[in-house]
PDB file of N, CA and C in Angstrom:
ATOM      1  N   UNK A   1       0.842  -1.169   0.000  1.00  0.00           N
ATOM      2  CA  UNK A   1       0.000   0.000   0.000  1.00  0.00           C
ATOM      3  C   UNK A   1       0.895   1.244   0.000  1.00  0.00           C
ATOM      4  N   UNK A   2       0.590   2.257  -0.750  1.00  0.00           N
ATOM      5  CA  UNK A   2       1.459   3.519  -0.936  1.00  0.00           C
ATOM      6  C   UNK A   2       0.638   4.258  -0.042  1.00  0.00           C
ATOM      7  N   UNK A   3       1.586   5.124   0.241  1.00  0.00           N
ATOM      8  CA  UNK A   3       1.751   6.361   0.937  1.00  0.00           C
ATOM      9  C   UNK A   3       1.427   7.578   0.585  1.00  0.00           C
ATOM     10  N   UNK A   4       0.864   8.465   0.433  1.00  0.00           N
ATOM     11  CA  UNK A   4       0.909   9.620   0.084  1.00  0.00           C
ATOM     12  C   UNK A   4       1.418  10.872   1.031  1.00  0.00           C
ATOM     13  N   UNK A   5       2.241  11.993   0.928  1.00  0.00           N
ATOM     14  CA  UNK A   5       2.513  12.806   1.475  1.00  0.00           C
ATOM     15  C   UNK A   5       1.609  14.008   1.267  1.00  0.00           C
ATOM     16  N   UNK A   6       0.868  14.698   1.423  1.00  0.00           N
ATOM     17  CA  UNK A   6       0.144  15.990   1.179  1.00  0.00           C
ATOM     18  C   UNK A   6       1.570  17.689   1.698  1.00  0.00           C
ATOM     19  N   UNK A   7       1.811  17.846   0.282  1.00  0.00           N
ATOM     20  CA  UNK A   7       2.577  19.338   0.391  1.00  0.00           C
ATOM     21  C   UNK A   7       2.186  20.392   1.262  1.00  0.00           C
ATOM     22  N   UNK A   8       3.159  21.069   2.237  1.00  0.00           N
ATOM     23  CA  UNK A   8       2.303  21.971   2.739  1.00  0.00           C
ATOM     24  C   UNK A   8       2.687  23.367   1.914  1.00  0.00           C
ATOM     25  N   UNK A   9       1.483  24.391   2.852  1.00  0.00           N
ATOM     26  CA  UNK A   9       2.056  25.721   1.532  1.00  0.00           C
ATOM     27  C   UNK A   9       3.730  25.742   1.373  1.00  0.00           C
ATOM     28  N   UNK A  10       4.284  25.366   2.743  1.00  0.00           N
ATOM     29  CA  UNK A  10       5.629  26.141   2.439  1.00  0.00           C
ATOM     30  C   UNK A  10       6.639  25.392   1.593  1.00  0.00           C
ATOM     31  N   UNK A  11       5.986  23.908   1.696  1.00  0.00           N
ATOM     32  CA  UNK A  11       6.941  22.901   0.504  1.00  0.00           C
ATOM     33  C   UNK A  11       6.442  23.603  -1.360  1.00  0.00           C
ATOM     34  N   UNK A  12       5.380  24.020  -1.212  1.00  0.00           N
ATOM     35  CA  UNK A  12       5.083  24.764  -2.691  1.00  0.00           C
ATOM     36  C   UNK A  12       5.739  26.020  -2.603  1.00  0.00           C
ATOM     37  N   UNK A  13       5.985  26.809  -1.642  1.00  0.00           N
ATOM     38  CA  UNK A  13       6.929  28.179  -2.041  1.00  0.00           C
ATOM     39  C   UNK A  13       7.914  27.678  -2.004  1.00  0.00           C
ATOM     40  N   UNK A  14       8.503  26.638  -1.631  1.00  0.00           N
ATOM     41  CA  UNK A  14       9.782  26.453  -1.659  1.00  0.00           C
ATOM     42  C   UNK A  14      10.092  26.080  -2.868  1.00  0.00           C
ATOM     43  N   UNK A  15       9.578  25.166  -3.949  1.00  0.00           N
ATOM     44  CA  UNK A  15       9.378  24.649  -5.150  1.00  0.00           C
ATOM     45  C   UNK A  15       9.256  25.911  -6.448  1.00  0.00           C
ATOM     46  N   UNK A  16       8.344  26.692  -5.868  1.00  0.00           N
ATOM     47  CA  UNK A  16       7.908  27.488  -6.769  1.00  0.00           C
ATOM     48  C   UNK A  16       9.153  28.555  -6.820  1.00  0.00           C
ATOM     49  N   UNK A  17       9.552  28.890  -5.612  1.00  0.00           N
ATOM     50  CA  UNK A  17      11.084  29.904  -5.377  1.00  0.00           C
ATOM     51  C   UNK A  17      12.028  29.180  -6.374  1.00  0.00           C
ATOM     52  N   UNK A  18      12.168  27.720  -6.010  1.00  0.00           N
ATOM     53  CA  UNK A  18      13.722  27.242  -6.530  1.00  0.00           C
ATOM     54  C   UNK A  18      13.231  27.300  -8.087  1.00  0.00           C
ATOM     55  N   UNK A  19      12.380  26.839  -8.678  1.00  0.00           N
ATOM     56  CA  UNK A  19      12.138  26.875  -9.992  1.00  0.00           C
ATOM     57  C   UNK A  19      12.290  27.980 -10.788  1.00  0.00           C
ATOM     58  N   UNK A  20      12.101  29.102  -9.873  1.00  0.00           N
ATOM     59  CA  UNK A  20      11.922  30.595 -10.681  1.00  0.00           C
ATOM     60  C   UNK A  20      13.574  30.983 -10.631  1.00  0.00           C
ATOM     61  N   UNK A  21      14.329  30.544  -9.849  1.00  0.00           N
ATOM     62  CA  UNK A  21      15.381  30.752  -8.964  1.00  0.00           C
ATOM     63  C   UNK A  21      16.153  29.966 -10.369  1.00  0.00           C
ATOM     64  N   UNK A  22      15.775  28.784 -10.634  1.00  0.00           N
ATOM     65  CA  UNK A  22      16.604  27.846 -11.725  1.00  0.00           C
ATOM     66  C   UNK A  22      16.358  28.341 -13.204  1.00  0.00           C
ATOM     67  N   UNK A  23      15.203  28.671 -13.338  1.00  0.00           N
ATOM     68  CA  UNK A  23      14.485  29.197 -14.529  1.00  0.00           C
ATOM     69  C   UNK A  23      15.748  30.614 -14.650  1.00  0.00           C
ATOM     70  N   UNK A  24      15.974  31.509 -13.964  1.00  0.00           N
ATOM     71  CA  UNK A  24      16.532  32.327 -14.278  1.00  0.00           C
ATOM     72  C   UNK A  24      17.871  32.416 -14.000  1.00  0.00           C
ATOM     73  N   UNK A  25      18.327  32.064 -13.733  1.00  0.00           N
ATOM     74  CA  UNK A  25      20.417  31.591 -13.983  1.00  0.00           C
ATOM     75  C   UNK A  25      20.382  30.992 -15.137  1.00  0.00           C
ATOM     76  N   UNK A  26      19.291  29.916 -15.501  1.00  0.00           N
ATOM     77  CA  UNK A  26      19.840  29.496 -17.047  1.00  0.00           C
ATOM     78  C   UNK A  26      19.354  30.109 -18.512  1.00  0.00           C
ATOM     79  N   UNK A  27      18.132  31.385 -18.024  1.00  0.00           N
ATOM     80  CA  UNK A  27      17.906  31.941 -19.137  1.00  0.00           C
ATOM     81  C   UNK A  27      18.957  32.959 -19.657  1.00  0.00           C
ATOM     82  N   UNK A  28      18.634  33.221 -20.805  1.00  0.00           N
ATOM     83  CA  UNK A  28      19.797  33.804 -21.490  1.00  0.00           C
ATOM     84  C   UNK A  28      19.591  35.600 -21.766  1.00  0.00           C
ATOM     85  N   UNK A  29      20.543  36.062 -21.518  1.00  0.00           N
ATOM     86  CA  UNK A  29      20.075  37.280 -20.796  1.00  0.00           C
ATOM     87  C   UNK A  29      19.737  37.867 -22.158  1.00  0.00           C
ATOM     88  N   UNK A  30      18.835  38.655 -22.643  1.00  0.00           N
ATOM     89  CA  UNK A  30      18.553  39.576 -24.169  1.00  0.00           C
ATOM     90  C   UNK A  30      19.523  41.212 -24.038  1.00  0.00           C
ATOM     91  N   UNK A  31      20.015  41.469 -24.947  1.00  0.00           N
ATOM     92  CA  UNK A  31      20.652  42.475 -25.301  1.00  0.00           C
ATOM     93  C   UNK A  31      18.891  43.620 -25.135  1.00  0.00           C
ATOM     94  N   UNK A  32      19.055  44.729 -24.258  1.00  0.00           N
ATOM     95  CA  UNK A  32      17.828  46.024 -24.306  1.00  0.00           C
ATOM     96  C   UNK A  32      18.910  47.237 -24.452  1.00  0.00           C
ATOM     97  N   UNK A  33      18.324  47.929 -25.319  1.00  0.00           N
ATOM     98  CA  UNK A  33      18.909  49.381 -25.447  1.00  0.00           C
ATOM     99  C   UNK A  33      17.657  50.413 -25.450  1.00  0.00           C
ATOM    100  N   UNK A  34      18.634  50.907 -24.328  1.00  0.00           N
ATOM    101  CA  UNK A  34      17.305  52.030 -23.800  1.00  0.00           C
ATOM    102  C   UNK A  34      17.515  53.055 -23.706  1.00  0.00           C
ATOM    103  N   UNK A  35      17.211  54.520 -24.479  1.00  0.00           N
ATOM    104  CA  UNK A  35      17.318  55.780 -24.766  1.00  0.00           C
ATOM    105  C   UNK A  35      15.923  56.230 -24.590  1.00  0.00           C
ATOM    106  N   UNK A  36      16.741  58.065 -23.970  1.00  0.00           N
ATOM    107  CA  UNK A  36      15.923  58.696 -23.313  1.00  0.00           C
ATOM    108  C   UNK A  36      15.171  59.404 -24.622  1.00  0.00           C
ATOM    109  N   UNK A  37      15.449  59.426 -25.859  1.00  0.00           N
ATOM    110  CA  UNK A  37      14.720  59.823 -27.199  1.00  0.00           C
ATOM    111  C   UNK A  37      14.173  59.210 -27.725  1.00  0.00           C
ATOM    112  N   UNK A  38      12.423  59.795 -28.009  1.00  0.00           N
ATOM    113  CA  UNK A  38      12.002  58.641 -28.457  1.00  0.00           C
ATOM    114  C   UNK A  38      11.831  58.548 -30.108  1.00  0.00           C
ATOM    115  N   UNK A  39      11.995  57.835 -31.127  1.00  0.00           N
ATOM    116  CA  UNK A  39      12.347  57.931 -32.341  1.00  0.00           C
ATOM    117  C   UNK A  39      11.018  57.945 -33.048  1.00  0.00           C
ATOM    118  N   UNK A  40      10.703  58.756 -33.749  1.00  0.00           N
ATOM    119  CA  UNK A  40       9.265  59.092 -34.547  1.00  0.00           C
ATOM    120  C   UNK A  40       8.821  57.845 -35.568  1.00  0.00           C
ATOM    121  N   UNK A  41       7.748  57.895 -35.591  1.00  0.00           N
ATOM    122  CA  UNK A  41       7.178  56.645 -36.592  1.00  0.00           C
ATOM    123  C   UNK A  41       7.340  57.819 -37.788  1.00  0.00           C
ATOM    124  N   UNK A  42       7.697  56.911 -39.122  1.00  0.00           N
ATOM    125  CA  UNK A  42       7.796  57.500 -40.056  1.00  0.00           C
ATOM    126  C   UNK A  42       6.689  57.083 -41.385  1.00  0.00           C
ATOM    127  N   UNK A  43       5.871  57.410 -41.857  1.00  0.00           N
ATOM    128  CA  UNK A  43       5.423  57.156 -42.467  1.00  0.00           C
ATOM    129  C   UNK A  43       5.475  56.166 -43.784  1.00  0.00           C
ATOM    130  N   UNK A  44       5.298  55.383 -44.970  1.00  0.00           N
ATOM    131  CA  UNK A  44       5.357  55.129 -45.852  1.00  0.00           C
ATOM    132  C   UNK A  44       6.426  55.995 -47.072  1.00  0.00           C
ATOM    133  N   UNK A  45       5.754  56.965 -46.691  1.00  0.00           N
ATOM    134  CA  UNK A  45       5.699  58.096 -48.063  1.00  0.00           C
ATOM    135  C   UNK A  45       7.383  58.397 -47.640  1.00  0.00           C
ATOM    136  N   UNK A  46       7.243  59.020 -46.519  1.00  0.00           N
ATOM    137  CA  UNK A  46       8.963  59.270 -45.934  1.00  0.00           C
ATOM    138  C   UNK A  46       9.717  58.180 -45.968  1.00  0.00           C
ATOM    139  N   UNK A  47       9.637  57.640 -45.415  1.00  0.00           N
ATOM    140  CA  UNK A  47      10.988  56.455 -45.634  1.00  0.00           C
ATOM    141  C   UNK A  47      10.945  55.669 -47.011  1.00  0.00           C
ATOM    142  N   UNK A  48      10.466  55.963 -47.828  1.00  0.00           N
ATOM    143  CA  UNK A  48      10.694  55.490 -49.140  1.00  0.00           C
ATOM    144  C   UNK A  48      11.720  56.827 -49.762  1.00  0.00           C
ATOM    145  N   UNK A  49      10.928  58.223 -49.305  1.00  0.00           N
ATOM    146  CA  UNK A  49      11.771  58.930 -50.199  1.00  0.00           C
ATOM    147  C   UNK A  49      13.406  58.751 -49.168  1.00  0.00           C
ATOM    148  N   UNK A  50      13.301  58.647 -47.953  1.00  0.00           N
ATOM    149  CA  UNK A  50      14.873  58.714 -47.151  1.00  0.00           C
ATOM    150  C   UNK A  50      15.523  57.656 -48.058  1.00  0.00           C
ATOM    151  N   UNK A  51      15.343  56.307 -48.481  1.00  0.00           N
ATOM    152  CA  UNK A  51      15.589  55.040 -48.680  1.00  0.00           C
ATOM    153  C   UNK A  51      16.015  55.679 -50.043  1.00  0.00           C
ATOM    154  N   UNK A  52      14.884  56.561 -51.200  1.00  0.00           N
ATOM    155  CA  UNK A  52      14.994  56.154 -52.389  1.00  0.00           C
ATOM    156  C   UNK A  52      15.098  55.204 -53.347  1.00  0.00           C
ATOM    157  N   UNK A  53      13.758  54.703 -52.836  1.00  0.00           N
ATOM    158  CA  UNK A  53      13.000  53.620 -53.209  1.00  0.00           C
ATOM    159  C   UNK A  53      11.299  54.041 -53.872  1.00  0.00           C
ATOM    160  N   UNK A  54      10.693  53.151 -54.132  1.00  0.00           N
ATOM    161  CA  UNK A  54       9.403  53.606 -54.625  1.00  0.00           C
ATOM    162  C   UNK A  54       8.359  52.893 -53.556  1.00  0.00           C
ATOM    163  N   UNK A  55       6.985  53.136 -53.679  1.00  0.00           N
ATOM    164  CA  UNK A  55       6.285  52.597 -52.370  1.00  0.00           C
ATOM    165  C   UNK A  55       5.758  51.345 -52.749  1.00  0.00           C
ATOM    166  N   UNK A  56       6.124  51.274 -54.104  1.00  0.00           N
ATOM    167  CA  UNK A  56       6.164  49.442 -54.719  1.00  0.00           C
ATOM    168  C   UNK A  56       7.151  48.828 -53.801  1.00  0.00           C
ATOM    169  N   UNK A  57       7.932  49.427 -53.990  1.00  0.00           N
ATOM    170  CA  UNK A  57       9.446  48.507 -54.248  1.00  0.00           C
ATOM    171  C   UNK A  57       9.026  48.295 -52.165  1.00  0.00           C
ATOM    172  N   UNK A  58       8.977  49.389 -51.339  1.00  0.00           N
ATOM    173  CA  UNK A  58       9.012  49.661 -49.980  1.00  0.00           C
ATOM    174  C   UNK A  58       7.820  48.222 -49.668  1.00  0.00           C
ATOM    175  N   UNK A  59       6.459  48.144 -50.414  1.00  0.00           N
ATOM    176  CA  UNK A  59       5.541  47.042 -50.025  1.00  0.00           C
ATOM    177  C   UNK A  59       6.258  45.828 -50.038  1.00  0.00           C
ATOM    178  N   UNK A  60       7.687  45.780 -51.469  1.00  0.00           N
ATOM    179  CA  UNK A  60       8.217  44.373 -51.557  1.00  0.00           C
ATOM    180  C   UNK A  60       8.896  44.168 -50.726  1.00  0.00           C
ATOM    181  N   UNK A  61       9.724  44.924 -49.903  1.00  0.00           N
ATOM    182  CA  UNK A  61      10.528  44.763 -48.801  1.00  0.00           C
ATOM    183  C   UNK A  61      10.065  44.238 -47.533  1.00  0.00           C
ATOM    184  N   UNK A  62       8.796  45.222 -47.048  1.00  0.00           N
ATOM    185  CA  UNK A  62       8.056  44.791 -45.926  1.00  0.00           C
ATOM    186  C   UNK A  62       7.385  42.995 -46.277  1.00  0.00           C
ATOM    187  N   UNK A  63       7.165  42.509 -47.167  1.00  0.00           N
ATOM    188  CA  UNK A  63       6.342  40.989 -47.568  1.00  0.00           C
ATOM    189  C   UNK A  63       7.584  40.013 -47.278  1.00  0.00           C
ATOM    190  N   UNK A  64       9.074  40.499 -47.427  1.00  0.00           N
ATOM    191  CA  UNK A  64      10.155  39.711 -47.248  1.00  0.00           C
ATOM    192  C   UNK A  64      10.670  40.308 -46.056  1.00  0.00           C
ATOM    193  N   UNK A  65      10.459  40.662 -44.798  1.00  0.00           N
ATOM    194  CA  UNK A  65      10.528  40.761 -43.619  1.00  0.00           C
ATOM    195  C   UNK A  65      11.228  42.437 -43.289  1.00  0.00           C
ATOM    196  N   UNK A  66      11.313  43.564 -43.776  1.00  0.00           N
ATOM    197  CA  UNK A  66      11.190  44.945 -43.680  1.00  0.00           C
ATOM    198  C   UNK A  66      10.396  44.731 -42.173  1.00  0.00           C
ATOM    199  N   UNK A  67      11.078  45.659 -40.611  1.00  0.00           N
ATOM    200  CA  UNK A  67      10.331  45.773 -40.041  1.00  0.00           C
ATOM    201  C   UNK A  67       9.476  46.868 -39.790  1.00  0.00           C
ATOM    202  N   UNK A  68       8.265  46.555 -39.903  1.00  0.00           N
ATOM    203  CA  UNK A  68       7.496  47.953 -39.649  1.00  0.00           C
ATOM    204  C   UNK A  68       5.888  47.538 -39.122  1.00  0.00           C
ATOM    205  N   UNK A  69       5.146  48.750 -38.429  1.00  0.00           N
ATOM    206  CA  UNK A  69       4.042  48.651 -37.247  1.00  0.00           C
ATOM    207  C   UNK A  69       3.123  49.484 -37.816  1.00  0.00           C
ATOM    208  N   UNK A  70       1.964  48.560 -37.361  1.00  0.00           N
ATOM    209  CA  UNK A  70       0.890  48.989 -37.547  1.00  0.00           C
ATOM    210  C   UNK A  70      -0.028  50.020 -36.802  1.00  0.00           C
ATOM    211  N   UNK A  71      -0.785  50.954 -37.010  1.00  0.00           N
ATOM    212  CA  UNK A  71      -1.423  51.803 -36.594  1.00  0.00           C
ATOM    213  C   UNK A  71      -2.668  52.346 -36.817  1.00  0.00           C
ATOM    214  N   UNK A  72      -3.792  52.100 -36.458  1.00  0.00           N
ATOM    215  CA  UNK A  72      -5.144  52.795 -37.203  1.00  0.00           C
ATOM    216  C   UNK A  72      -4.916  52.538 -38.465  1.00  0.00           C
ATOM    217  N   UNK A  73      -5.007  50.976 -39.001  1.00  0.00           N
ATOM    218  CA  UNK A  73      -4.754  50.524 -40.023  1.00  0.00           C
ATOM    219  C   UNK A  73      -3.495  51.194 -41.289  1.00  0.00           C
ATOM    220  N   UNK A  74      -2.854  51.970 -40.798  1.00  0.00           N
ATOM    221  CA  UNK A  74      -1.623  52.856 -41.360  1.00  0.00           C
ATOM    222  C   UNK A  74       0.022  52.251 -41.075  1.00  0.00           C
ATOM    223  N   UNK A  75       0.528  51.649 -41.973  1.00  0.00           N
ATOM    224  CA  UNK A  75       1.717  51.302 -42.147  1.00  0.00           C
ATOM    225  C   UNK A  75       2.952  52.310 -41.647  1.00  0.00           C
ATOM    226  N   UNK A  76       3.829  52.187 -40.369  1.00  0.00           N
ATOM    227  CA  UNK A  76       4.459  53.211 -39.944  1.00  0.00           C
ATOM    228  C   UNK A  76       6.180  52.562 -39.970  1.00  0.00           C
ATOM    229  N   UNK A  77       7.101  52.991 -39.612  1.00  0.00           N
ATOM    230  CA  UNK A  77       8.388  52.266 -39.936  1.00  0.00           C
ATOM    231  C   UNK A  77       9.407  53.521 -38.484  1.00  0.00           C
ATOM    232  N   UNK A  78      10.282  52.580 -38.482  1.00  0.00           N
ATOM    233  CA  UNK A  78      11.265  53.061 -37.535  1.00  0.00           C
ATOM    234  C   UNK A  78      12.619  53.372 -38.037  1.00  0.00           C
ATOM    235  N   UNK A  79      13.324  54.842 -38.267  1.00  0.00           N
ATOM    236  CA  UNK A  79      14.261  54.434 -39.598  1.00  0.00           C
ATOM    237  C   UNK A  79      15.407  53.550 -38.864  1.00  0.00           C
ATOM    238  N   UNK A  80      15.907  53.836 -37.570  1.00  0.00           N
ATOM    239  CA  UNK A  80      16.955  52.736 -37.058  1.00  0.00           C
ATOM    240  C   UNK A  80      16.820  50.922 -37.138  1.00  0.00           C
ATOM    241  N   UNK A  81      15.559  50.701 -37.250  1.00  0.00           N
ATOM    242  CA  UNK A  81      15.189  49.211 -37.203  1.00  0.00           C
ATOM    243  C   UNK A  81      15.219  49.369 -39.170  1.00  0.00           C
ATOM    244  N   UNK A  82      14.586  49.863 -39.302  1.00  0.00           N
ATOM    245  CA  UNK A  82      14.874  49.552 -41.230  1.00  0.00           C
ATOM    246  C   UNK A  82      16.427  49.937 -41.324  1.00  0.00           C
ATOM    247  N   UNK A  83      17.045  50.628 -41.060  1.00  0.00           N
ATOM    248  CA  UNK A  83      18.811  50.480 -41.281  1.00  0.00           C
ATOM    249  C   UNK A  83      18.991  49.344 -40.583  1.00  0.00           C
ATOM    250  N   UNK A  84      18.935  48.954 -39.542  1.00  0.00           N
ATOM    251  CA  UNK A  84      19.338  47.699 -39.253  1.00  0.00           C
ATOM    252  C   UNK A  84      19.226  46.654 -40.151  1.00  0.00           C
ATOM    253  N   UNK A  85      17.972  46.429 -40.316  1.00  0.00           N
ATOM    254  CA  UNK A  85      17.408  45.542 -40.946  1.00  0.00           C
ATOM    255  C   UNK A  85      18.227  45.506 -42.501  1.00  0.00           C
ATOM    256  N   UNK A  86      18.220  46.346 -43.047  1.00  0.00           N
ATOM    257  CA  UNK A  86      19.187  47.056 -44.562  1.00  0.00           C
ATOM    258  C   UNK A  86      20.638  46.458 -44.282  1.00  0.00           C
ATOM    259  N   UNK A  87      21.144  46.711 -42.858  1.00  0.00           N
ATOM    260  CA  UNK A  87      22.794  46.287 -42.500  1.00  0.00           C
ATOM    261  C   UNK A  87      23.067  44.726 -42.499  1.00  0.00           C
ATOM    262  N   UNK A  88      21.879  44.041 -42.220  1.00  0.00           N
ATOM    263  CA  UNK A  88      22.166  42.608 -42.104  1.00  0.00           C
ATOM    264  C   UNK A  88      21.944  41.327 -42.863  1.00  0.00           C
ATOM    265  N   UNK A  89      21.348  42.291 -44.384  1.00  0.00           N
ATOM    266  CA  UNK A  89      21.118  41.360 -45.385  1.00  0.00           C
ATOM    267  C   UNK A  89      22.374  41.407 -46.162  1.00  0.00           C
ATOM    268  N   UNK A  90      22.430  40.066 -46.796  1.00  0.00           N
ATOM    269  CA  UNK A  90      23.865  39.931 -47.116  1.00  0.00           C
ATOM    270  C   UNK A  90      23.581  39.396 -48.460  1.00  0.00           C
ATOM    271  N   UNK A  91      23.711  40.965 -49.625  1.00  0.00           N
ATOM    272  CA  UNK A  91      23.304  40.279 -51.196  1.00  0.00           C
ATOM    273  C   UNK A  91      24.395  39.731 -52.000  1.00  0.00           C
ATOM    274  N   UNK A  92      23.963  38.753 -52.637  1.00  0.00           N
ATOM    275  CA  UNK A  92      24.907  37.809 -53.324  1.00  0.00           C
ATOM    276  C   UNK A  92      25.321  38.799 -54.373  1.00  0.00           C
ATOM    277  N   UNK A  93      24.539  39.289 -54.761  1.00  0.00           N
ATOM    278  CA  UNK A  93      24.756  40.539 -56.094  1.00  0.00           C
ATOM    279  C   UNK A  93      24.113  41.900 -56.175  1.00  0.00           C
ATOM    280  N   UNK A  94      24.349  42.737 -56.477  1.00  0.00           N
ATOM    281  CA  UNK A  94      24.172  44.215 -56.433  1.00  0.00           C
ATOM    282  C   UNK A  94      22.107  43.934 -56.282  1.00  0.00           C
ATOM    283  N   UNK A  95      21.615  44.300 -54.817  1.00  0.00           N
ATOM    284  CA  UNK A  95      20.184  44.224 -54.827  1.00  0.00           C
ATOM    285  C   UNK A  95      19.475  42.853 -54.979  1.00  0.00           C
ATOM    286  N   UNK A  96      20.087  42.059 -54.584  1.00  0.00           N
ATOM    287  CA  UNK A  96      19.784  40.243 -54.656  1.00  0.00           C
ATOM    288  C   UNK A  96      18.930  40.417 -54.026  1.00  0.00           C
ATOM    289  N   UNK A  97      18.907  40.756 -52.615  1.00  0.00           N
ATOM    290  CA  UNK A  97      17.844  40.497 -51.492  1.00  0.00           C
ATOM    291  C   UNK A  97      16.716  40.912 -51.499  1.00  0.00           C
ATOM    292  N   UNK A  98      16.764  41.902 -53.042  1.00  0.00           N
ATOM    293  CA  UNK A  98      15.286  42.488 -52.707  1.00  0.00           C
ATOM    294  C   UNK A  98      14.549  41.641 -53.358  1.00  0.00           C
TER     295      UNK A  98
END
């Protein structure tokens, strides 16, 4: 015949502590950059002409992962996350990636 033990609260805080306690030494810490400026949403129309691009060409970018946010159904863009995004594609030939 088995035994059962019934947990008391403090065997569950103790469980629930060490887990959160283990959970976080092995998660992996994320890179945050945090500035006191806050960077303007830029419209469509603007960051195509900054880019010098067309708002064709700007729709083909965003469908192949261009990051940009939505707003009162209005397409808005961040120009540091689209330079990023511009810095880390790596074209095989002059405009491959687009």
């Amino acid at each position: 015949m088995e035994t059962f033990v019934i947990p008391t609260e403090a065997d569950i805080r103790k469980w629930v502590k060490e887990a959160v306690k283990e959970s976080l030494e092995t998660a992996k810490p994320k890179e945050v950059l945090v500035t006191n400026v806050q960077e303007p949403l830029l419209d469509t129309k603007t960051i195509a002409e900054k880019l010098g691009i067309s708002l064709v060409t700007l729709r083909q970018w965003r469908k192949i992962g261009l990051p940009s946010h939505k707003q009162n159904r209005r397409v808005y863009f961040l120009y540091s996350e689209v330079m990023g995004y511009i810095a880390q594609q790596k074209p095989k030939k002059k405009y491959d990636w687009i």
